[in-house]
Protein backbone atom coordinates (compact mmCIF):
# COMPACT_ATOMS: atom_id res chain seq x y z
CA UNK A 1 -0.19 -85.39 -48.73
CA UNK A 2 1.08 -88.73 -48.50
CA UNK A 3 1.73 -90.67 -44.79
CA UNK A 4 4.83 -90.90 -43.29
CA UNK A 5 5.78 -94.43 -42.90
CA UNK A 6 6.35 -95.80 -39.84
CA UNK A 7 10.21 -96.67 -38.80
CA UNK A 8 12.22 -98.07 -35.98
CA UNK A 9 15.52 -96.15 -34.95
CA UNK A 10 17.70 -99.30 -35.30
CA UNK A 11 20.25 -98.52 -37.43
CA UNK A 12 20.50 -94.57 -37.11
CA UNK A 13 24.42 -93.74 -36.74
CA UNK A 14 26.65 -90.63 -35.79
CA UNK A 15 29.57 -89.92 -37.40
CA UNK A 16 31.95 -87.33 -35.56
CA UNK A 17 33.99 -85.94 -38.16
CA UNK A 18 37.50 -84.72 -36.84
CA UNK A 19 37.14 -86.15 -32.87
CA UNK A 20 36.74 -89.73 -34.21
CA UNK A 21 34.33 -90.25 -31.05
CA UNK A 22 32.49 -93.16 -31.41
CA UNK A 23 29.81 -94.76 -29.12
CA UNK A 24 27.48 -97.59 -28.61
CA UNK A 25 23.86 -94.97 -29.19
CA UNK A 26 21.13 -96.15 -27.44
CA UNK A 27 18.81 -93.38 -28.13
CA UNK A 28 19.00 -89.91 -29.57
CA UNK A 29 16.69 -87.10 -27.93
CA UNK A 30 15.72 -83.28 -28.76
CA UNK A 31 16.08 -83.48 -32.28
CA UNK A 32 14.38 -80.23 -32.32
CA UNK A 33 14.43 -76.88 -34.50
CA UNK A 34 12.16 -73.83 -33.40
CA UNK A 35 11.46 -70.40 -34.58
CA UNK A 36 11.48 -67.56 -32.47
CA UNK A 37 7.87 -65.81 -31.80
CA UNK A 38 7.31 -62.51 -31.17
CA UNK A 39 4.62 -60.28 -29.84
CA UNK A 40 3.38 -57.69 -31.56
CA UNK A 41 0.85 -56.94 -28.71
CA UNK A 42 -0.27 -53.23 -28.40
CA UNK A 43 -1.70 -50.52 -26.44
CA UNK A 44 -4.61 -50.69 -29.18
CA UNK A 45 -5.37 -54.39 -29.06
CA UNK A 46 -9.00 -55.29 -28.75
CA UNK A 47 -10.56 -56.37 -26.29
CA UNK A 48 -12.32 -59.91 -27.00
CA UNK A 49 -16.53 -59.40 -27.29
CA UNK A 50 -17.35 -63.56 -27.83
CA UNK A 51 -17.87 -64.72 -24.62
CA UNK A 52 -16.92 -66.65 -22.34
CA UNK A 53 -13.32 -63.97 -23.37
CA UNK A 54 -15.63 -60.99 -23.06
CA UNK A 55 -13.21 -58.07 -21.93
CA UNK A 56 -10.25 -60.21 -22.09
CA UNK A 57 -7.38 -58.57 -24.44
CA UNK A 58 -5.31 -61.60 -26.33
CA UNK A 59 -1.68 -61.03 -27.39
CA UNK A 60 -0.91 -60.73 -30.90
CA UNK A 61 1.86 -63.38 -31.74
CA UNK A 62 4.24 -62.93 -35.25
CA UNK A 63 6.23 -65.26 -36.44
CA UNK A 64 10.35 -64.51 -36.11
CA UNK A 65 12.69 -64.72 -38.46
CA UNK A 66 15.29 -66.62 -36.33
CA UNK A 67 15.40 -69.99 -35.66
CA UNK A 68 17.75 -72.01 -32.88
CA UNK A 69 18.10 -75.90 -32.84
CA UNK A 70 17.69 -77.70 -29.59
CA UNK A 71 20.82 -79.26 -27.88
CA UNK A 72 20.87 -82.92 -29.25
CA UNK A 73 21.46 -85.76 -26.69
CA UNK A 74 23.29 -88.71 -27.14
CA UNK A 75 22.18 -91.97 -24.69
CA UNK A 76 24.99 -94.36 -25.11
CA UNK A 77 26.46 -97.23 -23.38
CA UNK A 78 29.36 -95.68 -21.23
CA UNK A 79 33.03 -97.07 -21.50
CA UNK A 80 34.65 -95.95 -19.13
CA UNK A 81 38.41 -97.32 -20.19
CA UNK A 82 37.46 -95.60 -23.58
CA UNK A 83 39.13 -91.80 -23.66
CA UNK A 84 37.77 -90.32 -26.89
CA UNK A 85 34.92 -88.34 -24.99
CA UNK A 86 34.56 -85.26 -27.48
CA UNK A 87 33.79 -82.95 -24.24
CA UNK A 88 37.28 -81.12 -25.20
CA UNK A 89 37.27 -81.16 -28.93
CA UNK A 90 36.94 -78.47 -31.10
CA UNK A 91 33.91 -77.67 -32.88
CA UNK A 92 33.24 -80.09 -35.91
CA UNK A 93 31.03 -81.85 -38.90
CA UNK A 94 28.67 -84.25 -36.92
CA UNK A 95 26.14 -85.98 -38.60
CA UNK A 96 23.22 -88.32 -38.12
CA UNK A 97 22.31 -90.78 -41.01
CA UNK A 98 18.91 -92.64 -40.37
CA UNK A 99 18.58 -96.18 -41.31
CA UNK A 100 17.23 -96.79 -44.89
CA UNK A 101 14.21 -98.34 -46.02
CA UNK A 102 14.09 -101.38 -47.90
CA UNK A 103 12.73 -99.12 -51.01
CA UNK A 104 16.05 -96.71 -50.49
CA UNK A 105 19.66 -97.19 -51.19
CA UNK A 106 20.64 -94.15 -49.05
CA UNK A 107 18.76 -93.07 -45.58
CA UNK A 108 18.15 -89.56 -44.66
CA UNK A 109 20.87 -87.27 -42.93
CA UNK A 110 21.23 -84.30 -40.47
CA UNK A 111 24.49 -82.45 -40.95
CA UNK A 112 25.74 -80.03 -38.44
CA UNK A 113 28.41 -78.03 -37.15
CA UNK A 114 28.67 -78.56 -32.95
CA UNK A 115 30.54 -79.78 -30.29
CA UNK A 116 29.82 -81.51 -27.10
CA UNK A 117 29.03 -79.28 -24.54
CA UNK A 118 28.14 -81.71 -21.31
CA UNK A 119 28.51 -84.92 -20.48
CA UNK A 120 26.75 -87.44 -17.45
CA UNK A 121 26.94 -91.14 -16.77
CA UNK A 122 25.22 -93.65 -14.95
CA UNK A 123 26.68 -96.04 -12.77
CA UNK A 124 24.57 -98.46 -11.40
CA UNK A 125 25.01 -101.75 -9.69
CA UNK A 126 22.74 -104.12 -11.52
CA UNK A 127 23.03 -103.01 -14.98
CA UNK A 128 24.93 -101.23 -18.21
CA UNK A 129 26.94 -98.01 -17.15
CA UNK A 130 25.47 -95.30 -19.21
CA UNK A 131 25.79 -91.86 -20.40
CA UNK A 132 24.92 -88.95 -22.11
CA UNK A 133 26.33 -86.52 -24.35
CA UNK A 134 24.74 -82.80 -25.34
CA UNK A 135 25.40 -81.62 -28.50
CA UNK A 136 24.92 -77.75 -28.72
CA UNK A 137 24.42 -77.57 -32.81
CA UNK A 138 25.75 -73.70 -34.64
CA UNK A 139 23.98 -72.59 -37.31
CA UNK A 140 21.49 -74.20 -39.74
CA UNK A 141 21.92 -77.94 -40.02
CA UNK A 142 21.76 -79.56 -43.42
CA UNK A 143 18.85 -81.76 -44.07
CA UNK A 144 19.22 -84.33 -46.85
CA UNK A 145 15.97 -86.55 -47.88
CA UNK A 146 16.33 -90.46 -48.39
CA UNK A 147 16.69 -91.90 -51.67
CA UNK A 148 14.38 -94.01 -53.16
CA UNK A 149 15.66 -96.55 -55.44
């Protein structure tokens, strides 16, 4: 298995595809996908005999078959004379394309079907008016791989 190499997040864009919503990104968090567990736990489970879980009875955990993808957050510098928030728009193509590496011509990208579903900004008196954008993401998202050159 080889190691990842190490990147920055400068030049990682979103691309809205029918909204047109565009925004200076300072950050994107909960980039996230997880599977559902389940417990198959039963009146017949066993009771532990190692100590120090002598007598204890441990659940019996199975993987799911369903998976859900955590809401994706958008940190961006707030304009607030700007009026393309896409709180109101329809559900649509978004997707994330991460900056290249010098050994790629094309970064890797995250394509989704979603739609904003909250946002909050920050107003402070000594520095950039921020905000942030959740993206609730429908279905599987499409992971593409870099390519190396």
């Amino acid at each position: 298995m080889s190691v990842a190499e190490v990147r920055s997040g400068i030049g990682t864009t979103i691309t809205f595809g029918t909204s047109g919503f565009t925004a200076r990104v300072k950050g994107y968090t909960d980039l996230s996908v997880e599977r559902e567990t389940l417990d198959g736990t039963h009146m017949g489970t066993s009771a532990s005999v190692t100590a120090p879980f002598t007598g204890l009875h441990f659940k019996e955990m199975c993987p799911g078959d369903l998976a859900t993808v955590g809401d994706l957050q958008l940190d961006i510098v707030f304009d607030p004379d700007a009026n393309d928030l896409p709180i109101a728009a329809a559900e649509e193509t978004i997707t994330l394309q991460f900056a290249q590496l010098s050994t790629q011509s094309a970064g890797a990208t995250w394509v989704f079907t979603g739609f904003a579903s909250k946002f909050d900004a920050a107003i402070p008196h000594d520095g950039l008016i921020t905000g942030s954008v959740t993206l609730i993401v429908n279905g599987e998202p499409t992971w593409t791989a870099g390519v190396d050159i």
